[in-house]
N, C-alpha and C. Protein backbone atom coordinates (compact mmCIF):
# COMPACT_ATOMS: atom_id res chain seq x y z
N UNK A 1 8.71 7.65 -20.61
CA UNK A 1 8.32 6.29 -20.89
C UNK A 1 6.97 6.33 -21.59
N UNK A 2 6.91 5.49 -22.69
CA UNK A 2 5.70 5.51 -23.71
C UNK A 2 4.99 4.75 -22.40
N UNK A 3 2.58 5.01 -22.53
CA UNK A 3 2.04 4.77 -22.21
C UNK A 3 2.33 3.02 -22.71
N UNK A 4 2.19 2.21 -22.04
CA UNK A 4 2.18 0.71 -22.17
C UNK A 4 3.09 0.11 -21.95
N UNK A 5 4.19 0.68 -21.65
CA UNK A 5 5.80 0.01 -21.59
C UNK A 5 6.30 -0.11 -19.97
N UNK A 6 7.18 -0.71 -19.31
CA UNK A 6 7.05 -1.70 -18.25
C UNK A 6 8.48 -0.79 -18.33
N UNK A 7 8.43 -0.38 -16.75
CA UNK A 7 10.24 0.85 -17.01
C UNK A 7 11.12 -0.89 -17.09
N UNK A 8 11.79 -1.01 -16.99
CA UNK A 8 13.46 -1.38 -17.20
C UNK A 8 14.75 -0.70 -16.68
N UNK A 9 15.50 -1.85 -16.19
CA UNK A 9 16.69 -1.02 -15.66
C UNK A 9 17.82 -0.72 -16.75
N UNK A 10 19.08 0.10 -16.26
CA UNK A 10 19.86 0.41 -17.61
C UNK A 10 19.95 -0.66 -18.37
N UNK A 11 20.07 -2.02 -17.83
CA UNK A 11 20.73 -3.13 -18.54
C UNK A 11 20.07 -3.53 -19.47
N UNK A 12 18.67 -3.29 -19.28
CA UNK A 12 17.47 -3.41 -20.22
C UNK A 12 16.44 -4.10 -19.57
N UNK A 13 16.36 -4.80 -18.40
CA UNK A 13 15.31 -6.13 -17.94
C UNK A 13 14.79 -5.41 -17.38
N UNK A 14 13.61 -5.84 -16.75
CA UNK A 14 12.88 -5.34 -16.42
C UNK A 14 13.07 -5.54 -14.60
N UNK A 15 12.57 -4.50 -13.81
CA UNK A 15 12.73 -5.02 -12.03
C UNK A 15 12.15 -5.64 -11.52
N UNK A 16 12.91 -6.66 -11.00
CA UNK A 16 11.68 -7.72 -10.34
C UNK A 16 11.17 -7.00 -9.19
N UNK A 17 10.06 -7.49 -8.41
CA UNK A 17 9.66 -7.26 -6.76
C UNK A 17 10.89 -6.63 -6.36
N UNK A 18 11.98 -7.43 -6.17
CA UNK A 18 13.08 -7.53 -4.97
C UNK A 18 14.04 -6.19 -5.32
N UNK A 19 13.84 -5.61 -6.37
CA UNK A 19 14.49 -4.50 -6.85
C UNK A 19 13.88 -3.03 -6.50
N UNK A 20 12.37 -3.31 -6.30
CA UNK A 20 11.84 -2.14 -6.07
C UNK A 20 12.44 -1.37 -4.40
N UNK A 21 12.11 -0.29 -4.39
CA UNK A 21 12.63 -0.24 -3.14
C UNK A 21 11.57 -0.32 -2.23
N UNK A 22 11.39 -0.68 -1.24
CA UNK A 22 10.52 -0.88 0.20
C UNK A 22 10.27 0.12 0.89
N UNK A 23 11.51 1.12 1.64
CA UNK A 23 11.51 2.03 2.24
C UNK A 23 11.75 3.28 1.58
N UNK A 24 11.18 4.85 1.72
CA UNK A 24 11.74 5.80 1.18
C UNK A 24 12.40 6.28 2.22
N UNK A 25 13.39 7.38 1.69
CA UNK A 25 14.57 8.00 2.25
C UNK A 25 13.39 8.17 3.91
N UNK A 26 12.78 8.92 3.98
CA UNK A 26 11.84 9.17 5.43
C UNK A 26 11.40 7.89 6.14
N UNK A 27 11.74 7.14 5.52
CA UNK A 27 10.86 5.76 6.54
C UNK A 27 9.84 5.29 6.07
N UNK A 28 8.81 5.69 5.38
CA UNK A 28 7.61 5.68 4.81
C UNK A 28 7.69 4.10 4.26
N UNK A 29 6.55 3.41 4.55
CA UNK A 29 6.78 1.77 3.71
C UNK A 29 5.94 2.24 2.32
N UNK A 30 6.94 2.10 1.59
CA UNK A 30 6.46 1.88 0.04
C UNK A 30 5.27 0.60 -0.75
N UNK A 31 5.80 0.12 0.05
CA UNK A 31 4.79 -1.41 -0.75
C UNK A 31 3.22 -1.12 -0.51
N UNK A 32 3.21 -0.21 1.42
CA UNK A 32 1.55 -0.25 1.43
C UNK A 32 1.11 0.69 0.87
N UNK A 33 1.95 2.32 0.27
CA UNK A 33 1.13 3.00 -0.48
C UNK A 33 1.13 2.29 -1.62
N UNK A 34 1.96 1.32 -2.30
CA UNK A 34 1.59 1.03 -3.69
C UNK A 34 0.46 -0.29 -3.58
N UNK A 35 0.52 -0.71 -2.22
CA UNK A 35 -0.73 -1.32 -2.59
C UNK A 35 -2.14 -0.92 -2.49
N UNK A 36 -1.83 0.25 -1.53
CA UNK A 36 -3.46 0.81 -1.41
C UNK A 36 -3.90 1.57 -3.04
N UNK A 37 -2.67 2.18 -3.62
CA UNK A 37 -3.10 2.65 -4.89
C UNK A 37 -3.44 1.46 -5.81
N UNK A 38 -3.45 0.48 -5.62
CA UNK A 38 -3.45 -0.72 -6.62
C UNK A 38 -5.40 -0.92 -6.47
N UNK A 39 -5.92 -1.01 -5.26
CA UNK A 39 -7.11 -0.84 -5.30
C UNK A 39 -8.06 0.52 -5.86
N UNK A 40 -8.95 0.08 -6.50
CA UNK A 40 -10.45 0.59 -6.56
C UNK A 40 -10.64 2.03 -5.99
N UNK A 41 -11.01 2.55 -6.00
CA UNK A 41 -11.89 3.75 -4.93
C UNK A 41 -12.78 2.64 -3.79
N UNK A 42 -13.56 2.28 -4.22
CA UNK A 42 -14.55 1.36 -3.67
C UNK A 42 -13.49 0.24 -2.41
N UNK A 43 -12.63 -0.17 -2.72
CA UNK A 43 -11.78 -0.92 -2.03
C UNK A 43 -11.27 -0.32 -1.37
N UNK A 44 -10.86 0.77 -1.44
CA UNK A 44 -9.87 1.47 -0.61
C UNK A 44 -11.27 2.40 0.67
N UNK A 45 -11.99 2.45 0.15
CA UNK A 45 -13.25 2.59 1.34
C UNK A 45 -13.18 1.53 2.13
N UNK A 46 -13.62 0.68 1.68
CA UNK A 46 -14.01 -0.84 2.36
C UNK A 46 -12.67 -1.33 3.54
N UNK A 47 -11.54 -0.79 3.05
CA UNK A 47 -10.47 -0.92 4.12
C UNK A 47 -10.81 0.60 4.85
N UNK A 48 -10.70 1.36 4.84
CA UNK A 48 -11.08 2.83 5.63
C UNK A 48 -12.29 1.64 6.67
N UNK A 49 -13.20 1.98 6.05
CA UNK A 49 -14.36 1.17 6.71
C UNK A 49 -14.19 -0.24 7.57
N UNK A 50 -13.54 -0.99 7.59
CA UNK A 50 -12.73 -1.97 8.25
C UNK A 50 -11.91 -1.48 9.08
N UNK A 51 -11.32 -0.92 9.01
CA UNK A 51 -10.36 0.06 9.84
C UNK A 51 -10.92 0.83 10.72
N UNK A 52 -11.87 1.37 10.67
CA UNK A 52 -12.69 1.65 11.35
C UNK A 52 -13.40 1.01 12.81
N UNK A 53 -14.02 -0.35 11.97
CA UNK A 53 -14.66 -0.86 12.74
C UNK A 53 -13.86 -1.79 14.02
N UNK A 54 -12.56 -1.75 13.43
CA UNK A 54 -11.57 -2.39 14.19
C UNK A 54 -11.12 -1.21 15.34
N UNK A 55 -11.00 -0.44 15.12
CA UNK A 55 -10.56 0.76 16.04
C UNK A 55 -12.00 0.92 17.21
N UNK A 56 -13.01 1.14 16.86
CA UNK A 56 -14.44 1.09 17.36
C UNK A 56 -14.31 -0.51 18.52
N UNK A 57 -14.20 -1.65 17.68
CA UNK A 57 -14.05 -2.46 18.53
C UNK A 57 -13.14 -2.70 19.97
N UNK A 58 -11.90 -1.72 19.36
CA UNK A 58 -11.01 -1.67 20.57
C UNK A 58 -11.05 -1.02 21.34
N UNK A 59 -12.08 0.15 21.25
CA UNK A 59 -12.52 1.19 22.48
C UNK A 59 -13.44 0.89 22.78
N UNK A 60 -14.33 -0.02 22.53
CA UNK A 60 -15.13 -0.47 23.82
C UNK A 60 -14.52 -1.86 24.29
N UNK A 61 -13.97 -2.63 24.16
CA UNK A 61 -13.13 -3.65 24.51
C UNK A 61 -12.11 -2.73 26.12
N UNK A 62 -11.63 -1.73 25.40
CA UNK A 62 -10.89 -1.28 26.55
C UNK A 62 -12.07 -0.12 27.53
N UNK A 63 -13.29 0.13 27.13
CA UNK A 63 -14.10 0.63 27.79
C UNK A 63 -14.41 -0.12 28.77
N UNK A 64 -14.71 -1.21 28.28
CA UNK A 64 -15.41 -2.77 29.61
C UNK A 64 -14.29 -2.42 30.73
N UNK A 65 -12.71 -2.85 30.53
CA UNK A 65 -11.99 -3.11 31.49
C UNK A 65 -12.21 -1.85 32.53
């Protein structure tokens, strides 16, 4: 596929959303690696880093009890 061109199915159109596939053969959800690749370097920290702080929050949350 030339750099700039949008794949297409045999018929010629192009795939909507609903065509892509979701799951790979292993289970793996497709949509969140293609959305984490859709971000930044910088963005994809900032969720690491969020992710983080959410995990942190829940071990001392379950530390108190």
């Amino acid at each position: 596929m030339a750099k700039g061109n949008s794949p297409s199915t045999e018929s010629g159109k192009k795939p909507s959303l609903g065509d892509e596939q979701t799951r790979g053969e292993d289970g793996v959800d497709l949509t969140l690696i293609r959305w984490m690749l859709s971000l930044t370097t910088a963005e994809r920290l900032q969720v690491l880093q969020q992710s983080v702080q959410s995990l942190l929050r829940l071990r001392h949350v379950k530390a108190q009890r």
